[in-house]
Protein backbone atom coordinates (compact mmCIF):
# COMPACT_ATOMS: atom_id res chain seq x y z
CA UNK A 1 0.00 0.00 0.00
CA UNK A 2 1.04 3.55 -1.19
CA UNK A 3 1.92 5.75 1.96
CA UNK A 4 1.35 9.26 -0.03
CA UNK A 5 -1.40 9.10 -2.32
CA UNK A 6 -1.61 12.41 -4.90
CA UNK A 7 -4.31 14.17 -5.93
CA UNK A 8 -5.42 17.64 -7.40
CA UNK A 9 -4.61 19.23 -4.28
CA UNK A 10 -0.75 19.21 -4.58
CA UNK A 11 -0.81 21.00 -8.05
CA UNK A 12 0.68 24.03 -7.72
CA UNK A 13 0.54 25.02 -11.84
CA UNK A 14 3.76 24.99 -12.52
CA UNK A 15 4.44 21.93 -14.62
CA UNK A 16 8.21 20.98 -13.93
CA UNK A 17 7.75 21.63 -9.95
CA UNK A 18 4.69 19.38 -10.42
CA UNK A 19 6.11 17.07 -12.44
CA UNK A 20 9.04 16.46 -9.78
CA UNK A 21 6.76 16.52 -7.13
CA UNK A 22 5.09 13.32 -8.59
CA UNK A 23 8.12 11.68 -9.17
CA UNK A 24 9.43 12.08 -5.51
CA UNK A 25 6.20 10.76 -4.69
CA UNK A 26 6.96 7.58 -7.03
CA UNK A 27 10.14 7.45 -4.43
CA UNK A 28 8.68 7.83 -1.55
CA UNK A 29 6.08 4.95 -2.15
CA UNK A 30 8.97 3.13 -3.43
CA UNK A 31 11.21 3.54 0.13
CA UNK A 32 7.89 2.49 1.97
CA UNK A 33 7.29 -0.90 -0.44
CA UNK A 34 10.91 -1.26 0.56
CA UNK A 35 11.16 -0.93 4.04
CA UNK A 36 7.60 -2.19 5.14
CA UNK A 37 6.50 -5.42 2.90
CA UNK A 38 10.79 -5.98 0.93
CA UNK A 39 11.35 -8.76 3.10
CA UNK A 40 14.14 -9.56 -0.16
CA UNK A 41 15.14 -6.49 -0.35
CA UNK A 42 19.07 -6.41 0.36
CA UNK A 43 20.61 -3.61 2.78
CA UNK A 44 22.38 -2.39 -0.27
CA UNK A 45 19.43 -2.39 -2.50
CA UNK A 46 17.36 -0.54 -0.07
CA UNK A 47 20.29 2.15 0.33
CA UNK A 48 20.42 2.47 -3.21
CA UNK A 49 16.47 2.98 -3.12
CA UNK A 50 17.58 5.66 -0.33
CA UNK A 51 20.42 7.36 -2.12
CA UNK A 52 18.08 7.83 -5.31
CA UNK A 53 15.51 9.50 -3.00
CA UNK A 54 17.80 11.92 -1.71
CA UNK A 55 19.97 12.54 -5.21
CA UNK A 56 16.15 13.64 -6.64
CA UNK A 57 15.26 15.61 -3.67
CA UNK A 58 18.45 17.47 -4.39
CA UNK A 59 18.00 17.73 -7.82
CA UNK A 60 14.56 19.09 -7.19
CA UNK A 61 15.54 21.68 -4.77
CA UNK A 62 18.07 22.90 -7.41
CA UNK A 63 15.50 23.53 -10.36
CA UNK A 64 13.61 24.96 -7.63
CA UNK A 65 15.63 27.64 -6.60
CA UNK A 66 17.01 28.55 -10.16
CA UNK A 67 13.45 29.23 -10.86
CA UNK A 68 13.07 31.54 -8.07
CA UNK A 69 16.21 33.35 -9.08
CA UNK A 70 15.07 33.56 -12.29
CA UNK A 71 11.65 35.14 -11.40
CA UNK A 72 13.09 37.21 -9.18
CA UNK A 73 10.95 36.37 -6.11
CA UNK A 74 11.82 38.47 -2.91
CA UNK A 75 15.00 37.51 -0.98
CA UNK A 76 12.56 36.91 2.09
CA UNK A 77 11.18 33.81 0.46
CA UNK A 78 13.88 32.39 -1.44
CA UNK A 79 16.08 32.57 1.79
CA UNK A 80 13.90 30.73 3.71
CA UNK A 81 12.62 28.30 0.86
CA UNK A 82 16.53 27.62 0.45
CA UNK A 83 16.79 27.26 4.47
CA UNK A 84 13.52 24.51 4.54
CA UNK A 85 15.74 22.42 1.53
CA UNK A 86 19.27 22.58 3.69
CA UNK A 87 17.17 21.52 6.87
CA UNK A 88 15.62 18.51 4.94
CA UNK A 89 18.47 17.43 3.59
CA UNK A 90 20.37 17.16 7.36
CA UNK A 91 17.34 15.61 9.21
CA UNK A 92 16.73 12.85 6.76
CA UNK A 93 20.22 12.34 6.18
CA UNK A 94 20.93 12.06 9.96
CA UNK A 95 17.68 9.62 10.96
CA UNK A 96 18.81 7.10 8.12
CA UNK A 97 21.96 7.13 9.18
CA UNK A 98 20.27 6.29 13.03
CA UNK A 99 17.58 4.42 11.53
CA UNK A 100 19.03 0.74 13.18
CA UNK A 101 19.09 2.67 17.08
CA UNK A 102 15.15 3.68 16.47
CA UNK A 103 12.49 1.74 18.18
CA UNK A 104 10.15 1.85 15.26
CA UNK A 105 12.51 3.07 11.93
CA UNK A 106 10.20 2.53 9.45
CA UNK A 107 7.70 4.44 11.12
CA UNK A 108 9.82 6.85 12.08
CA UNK A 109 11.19 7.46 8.21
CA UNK A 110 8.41 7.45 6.39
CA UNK A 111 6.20 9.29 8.69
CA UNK A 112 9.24 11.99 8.34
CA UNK A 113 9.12 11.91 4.80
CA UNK A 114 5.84 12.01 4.06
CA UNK A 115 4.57 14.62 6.93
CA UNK A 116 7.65 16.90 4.73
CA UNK A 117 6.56 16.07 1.60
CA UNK A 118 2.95 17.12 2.32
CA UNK A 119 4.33 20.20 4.40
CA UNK A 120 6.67 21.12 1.29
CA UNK A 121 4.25 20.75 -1.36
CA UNK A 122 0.92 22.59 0.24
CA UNK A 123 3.03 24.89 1.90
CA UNK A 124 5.80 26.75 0.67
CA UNK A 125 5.73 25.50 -3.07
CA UNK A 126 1.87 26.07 -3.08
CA UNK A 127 3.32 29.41 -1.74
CA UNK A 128 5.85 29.98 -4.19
CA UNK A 129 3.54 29.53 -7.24
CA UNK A 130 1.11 31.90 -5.78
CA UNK A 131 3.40 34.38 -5.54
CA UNK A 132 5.34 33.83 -9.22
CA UNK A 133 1.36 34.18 -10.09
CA UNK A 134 0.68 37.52 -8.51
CA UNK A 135 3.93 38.74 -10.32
CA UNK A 136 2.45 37.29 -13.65
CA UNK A 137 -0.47 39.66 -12.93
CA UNK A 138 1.72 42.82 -12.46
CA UNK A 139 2.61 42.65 -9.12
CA UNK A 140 6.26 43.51 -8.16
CA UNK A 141 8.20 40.36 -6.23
CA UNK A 142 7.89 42.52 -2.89
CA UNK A 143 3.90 43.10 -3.31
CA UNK A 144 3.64 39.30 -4.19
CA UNK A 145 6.13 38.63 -0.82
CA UNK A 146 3.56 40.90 1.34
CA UNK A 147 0.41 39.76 0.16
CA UNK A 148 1.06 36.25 0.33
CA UNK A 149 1.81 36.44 4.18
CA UNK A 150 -1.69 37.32 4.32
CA UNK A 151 -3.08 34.63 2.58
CA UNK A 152 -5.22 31.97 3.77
CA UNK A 153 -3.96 28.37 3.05
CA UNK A 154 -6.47 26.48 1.22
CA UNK A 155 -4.92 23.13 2.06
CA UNK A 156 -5.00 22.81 5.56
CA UNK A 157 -7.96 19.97 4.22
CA UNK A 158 -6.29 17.99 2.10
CA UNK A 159 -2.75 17.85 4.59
CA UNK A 160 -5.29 16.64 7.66
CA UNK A 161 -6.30 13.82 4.78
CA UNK A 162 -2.61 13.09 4.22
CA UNK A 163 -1.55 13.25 7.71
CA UNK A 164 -4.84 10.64 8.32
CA UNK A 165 -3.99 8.39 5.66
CA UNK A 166 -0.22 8.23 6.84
CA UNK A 167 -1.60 7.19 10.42
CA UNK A 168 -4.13 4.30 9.00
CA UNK A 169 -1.03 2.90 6.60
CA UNK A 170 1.90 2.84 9.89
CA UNK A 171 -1.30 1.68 12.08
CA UNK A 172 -1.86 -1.68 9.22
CA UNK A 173 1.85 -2.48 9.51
CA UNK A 174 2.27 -2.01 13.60
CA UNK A 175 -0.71 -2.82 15.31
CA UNK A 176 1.01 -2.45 18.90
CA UNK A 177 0.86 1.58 18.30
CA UNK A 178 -2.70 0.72 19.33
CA UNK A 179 -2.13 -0.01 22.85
CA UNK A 180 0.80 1.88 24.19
CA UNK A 181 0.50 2.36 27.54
CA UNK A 182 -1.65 5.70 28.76
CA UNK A 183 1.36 6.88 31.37
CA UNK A 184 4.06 5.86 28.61
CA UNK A 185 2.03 8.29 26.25
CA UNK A 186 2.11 11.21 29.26
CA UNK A 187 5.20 11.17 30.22
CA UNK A 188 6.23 10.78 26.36
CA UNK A 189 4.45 14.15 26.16
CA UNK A 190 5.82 16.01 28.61
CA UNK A 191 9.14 15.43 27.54
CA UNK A 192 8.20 16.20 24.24
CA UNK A 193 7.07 19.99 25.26
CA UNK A 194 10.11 20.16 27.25
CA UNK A 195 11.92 19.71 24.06
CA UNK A 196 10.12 21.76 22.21
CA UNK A 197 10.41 24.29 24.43
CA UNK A 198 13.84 23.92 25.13
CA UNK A 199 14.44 24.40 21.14
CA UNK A 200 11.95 27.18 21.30
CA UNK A 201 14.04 29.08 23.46
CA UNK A 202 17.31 28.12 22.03
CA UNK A 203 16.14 29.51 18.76
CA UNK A 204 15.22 32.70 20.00
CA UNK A 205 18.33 33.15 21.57
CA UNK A 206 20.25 32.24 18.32
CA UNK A 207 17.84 34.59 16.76
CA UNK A 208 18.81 37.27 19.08
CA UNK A 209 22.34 36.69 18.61
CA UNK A 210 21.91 36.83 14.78
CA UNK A 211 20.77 40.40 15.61
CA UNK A 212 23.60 41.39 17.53
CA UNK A 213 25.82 40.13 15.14
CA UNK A 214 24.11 42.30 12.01
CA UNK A 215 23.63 45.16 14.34
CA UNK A 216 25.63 48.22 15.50
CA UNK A 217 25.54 48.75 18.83
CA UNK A 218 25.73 52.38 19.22
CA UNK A 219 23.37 53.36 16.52
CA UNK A 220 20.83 50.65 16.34
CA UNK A 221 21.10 49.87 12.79
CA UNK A 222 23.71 47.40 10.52
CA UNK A 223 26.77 47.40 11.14
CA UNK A 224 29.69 46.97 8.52
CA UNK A 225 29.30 42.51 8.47
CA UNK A 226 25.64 43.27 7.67
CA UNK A 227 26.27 46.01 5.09
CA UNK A 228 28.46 43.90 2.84
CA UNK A 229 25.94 40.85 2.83
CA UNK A 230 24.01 43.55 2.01
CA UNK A 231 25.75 45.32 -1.19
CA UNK A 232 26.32 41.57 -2.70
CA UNK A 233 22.85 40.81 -2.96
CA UNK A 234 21.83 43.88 -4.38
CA UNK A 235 24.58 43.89 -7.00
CA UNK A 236 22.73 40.69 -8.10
CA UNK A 237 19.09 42.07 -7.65
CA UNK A 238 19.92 45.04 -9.52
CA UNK A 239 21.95 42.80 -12.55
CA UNK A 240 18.91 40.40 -12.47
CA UNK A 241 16.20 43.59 -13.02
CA UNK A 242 18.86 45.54 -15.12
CA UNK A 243 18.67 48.61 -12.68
CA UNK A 244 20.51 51.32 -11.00
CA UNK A 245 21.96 50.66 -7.61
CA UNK A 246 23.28 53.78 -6.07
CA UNK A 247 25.59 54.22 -3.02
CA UNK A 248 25.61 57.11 -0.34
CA UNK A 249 29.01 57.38 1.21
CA UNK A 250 28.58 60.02 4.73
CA UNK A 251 31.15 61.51 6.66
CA UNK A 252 30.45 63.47 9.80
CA UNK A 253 32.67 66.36 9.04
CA UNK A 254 35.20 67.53 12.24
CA UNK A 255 34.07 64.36 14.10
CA UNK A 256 37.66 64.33 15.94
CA UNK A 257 37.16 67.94 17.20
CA UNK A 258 33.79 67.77 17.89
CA UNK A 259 34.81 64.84 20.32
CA UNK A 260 38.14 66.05 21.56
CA UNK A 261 36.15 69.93 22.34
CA UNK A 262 32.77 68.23 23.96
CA UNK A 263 33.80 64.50 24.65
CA UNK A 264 32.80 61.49 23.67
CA UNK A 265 30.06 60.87 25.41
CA UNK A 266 28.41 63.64 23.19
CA UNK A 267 30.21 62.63 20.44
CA UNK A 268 28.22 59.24 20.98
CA UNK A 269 25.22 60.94 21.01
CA UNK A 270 26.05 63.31 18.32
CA UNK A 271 26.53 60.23 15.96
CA UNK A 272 22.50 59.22 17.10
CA UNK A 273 21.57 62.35 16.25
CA UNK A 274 22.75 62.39 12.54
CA UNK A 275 22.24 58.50 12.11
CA UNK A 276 18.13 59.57 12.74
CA UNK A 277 18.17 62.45 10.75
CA UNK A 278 19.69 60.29 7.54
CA UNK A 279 16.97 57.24 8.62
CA UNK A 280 14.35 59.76 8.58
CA UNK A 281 15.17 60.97 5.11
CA UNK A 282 15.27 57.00 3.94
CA UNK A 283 11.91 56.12 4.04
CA UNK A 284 11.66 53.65 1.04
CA UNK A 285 11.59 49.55 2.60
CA UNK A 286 13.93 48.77 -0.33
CA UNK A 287 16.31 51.34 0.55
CA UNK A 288 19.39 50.21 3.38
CA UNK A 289 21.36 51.92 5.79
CA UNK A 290 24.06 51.31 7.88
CA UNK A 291 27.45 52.49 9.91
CA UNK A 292 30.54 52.10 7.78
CA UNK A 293 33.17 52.70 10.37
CA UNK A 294 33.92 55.10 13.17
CA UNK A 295 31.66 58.24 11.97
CA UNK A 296 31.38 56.98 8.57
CA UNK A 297 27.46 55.74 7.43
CA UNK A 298 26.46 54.06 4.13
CA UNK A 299 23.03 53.76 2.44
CA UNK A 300 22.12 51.74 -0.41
CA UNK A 301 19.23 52.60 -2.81
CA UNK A 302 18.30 49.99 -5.59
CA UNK A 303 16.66 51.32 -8.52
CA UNK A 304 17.88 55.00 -8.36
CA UNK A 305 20.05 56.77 -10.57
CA UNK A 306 22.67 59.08 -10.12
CA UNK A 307 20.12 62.29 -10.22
CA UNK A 308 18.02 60.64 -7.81
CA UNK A 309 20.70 59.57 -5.57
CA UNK A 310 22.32 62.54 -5.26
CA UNK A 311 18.38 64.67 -4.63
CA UNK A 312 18.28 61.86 -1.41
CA UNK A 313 22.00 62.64 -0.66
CA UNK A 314 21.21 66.92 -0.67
CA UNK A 315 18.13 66.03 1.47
CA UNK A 316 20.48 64.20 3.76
CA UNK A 317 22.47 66.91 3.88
CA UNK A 318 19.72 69.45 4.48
CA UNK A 319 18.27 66.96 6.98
CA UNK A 320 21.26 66.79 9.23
CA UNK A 321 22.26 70.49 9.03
CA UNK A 322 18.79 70.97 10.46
CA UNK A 323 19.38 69.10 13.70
CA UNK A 324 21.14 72.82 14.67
CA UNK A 325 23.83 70.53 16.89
CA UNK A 326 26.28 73.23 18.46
CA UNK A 327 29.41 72.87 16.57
CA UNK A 328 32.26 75.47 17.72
CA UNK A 329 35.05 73.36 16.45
CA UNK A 330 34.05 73.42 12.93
CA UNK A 331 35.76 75.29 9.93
CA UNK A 332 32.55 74.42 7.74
CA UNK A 333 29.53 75.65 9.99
CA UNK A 334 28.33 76.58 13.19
CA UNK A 335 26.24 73.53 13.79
CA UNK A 336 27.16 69.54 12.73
CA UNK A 337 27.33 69.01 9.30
CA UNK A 338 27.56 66.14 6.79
CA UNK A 339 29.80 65.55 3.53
CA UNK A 340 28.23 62.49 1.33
CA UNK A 341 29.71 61.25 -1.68
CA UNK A 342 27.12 59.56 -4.21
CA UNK A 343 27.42 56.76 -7.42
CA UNK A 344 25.11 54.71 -9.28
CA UNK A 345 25.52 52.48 -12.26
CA UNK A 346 23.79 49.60 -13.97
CA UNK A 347 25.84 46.34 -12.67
CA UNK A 348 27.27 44.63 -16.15
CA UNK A 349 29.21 41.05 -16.36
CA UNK A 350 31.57 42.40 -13.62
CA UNK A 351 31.43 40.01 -10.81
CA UNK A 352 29.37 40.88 -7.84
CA UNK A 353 32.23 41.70 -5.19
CA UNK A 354 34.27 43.70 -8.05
CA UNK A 355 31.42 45.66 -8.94
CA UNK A 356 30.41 46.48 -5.38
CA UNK A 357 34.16 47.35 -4.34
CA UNK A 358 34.19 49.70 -7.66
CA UNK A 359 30.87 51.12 -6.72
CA UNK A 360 32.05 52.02 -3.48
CA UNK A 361 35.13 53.22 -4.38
CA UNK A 362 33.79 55.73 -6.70
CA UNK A 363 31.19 56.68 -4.21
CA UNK A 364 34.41 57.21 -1.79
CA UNK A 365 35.98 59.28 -3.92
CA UNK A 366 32.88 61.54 -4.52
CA UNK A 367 32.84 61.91 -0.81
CA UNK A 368 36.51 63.10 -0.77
CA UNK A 369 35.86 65.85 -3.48
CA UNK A 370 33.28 66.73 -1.12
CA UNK A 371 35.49 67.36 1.52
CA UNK A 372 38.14 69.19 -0.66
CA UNK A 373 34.92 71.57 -2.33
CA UNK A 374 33.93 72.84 1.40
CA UNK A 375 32.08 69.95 3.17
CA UNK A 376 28.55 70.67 4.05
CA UNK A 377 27.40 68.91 0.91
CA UNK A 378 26.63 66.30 -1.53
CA UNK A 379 29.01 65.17 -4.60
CA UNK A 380 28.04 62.68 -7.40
CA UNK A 381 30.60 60.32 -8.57
C-alpha cells in the first residue's frame, strides 16, 4: 500500500515543480514498499532505493531555486525556501543514518518523509507559485512577498487527509501503536514539550544573537558585516532587473574635534543624532542603511540613478544640518554638518564583489571631493 497518495490538491501550476513533485512521490512509495512489505530487499538495494531518494530531492531543490532566481521572487522567500531544503536534507540524512538505534525506523522514516513532503508541497511551493502568479499579474516580487503572508492556506484539508492516511497505513503495519501504555504516552508528552520548548528558546536566543551580530551597537542599525551581505545581494538584484543601484558614502565632518572639544560621550550621542536624521530621510523599505566605520554611514538605494541619488543625498544633507547641533570646532559651519559622496551604475558582467568594491570606491571618492569643495554637501561620482 502507497503511503502518499496524490491528488489535485498538490498541483501548484507549474508543470516541472509538479512534475518532480510526482516523481518524488513515485520514491517515496517506493522507500515504503521497501522498508515495510521488501522482506528480499538487500541492505544495499534498499540504500540504493535511499540514495536515489535523496539525489532527486536534491536535484529538485536545485531547479527549484534557479526558478526563483530567475523570477526574481523576494530575498525573504527564497532565503527561507533555500533554508527549509538545507534543513531537509540534514534531518533525513541524519535519521537514516540512526535508523538501526530507532524503536520503530520505518515508522519513524516514512512518517518523516511524508509529513515533509505534504508540508513542502501545500506549503511553501503552493506558496511559491502563488506568488510567481501575482507577479504574472503585475505585481512587483515585494507586493507578491507581502500579500502572500496574508493569505489563507487552502490546504490545511487535504494535509489533515494526508496526515490521516499516513496514520491508517503505519497503524496496518504495527498494530502495537494501538495499545501503548496511557502513562508511557504522558510522560512521552511532557518530555516532548520540554523539548520543544527547550528548542523554542534556544532559537530565539540564536535569533537574538543573529541580531547582535548584524547590528551596530551604538546606533541601532547594521553594522559593517551586515552592510556587505548587504551590497552583494543587491549587486545581483539590480543585474537580475537591469537597474541602478546607487551608493551614499557620509562623513560626519570635524568628528575628531567635535569629540576632543565636547567629549565622547556627546560625540556618541552626536553620531544618534545624525544616524536619525539620515533614517528619517530613507523612508523607502527597499532602501538600506548602515554604519561604515567610526563616523562613517552608508546607504544603499536599488533602482535609483545618479540624479536621484544625489536629490536623497542633498536632502540628507539638508536633513542633518537641520538638527542645529552646536558645533564650535568646525571650519565648515556653526552647527554639525555632513559631507556624502554619491554613485550609481547599472551592474554589467563584472562580478558581484568587483562591482560592489568599484561602486564604493567611486562613491568614496565623490565623498573626498566633497570634503576638498567645502564639506557641508553632496558630490556625485
Amino acid at each position: 500500500m502507497d503511503t502518499f497518495a496524490w491528488d489535485q490538491n498538490f498541483i501548484t501550476g507549474l508543470p516541472d515543480v509538479d512534475e518532480q513533485h510526482h516523481v518524488l512521490v513515485d520514491l517515496f512509495n517506493e522507500l515504503n514498499r521497501s522498508l515495510f512489505h521488501g522482506s528480499a530487499t538487500t541492505a544495499d538495494e534498499l540504500e540504493a532505493i535511499f540514495r536515489r531518494l535523496t539525489d532527486y530531492a536534491a536535484h529538485h531543490f536545485a531547479d527549484e531555486e534557479a526558478l526563483m532566481d530567475t523570477c526574481g521572487l523576494d530575498l525573504r522567500h527564497i532565503d527561507a525556501h533555500r533554508q527549509l531544503h538545507r534543513q531537509f536534507v540534514g534531518q533525513v540524512q541524519g535519521m537514516w543514518g540512526l535508523r538501526h538505534s530507532l524503536r520503530q525506523p520505518s515508522e519513524t522514516i516514512m512518517g518523516f518523509l511524508t509529513s515533509w513532503l505534504g508540508l513542502h508541497i501545500l506549503g511553501v511551493d503552493q506558496s511559491m507559485a502563488r506568488q510567481m502568479q501575482a507577479m504574472g499579474r503585475g505585481l512587483s516580487a515585494t507586493e507578491a512577498f507581502d500579500l502572500e503572508s496574508r493569505h489563507h492556506d487552502q490546504g490545511t484539508q487535504a494535509l489533515l487527509k494526508m496526515v490521516g492516511n499516513l496514520y491508517h497505513v503505519l497503524a496496518e503495519q504495527n498494530a502495537d501503536l494501538a495499545s501503548i501504555n496511557q502513562r508511557l504516552e504522558h510522560r512521552v508528552q511532557e518530555r516532548t514539550q520540554a523539548l520543544a520548548q527547550a528548542n523554542a528558546d534556544l532559537q530565539a536566543a540564536n535569533a537574538q544573537l543573529q541580531v547582535f551580530s548584524r547590528t551596530d551597537g551604538l546606533l541601532g542599525i547594521a553594522n559593517r558585516a551586515c552592510f556587505d551581505e548587504r551590497l552583494l545581494e543587491e549587486v545581483v538584484r539590480a543585474r537580475r532587473h537591469r537597474q541602478s543601484l546607487a551608493v551614499l558614502m557620509m562623513d560626519v565632518d570635524y568628528f575628531k574635534r567635535y569629540n576632543d572639544l565636547y567629549g565622547h560621550p556627546a560625540g556618541d550621542a552626536c553620531l544618534k543624532s545624525v544616524a536619525r536624521a539620515v533614517g528619517g530621510v530613507l523612508v523607502r523599505r527597499t532602501d538600506f542603511f548602515a554604519r561604515y566605520g567610526g563616523e562613517e554611514l552608508v546607504a544603499l538605494l536599488p533602482d535609483t540613478p545618479l540624479d536621484g541619488a544625489l536629490l536623497v543625498a542633498q536632502r540628507v544633507v539638508q536633513a542633518v544640518r537641520d538638527m542645529g547641533l552646536e558645533h564650535a570646532a568646525s571650519d565648515t559651519a556653526p552647527v554639525v554638518s555632513l559631507s556624502v559622496g554619491v554613485a550609481s551604475a547599472v551592474p554589467e558582467r563584472e562580478p558581484e564583489a568587483s562591482f560592489g568594491a568599484h561602486l564604493l570606491a567611486r562613491a568614496d571618492g565623490a565623498l573626498y571631493q566633497a570634503k576638498h569643495a567645502g564639506r557641508n554637501r553632496a558630490v556625485a561620482a
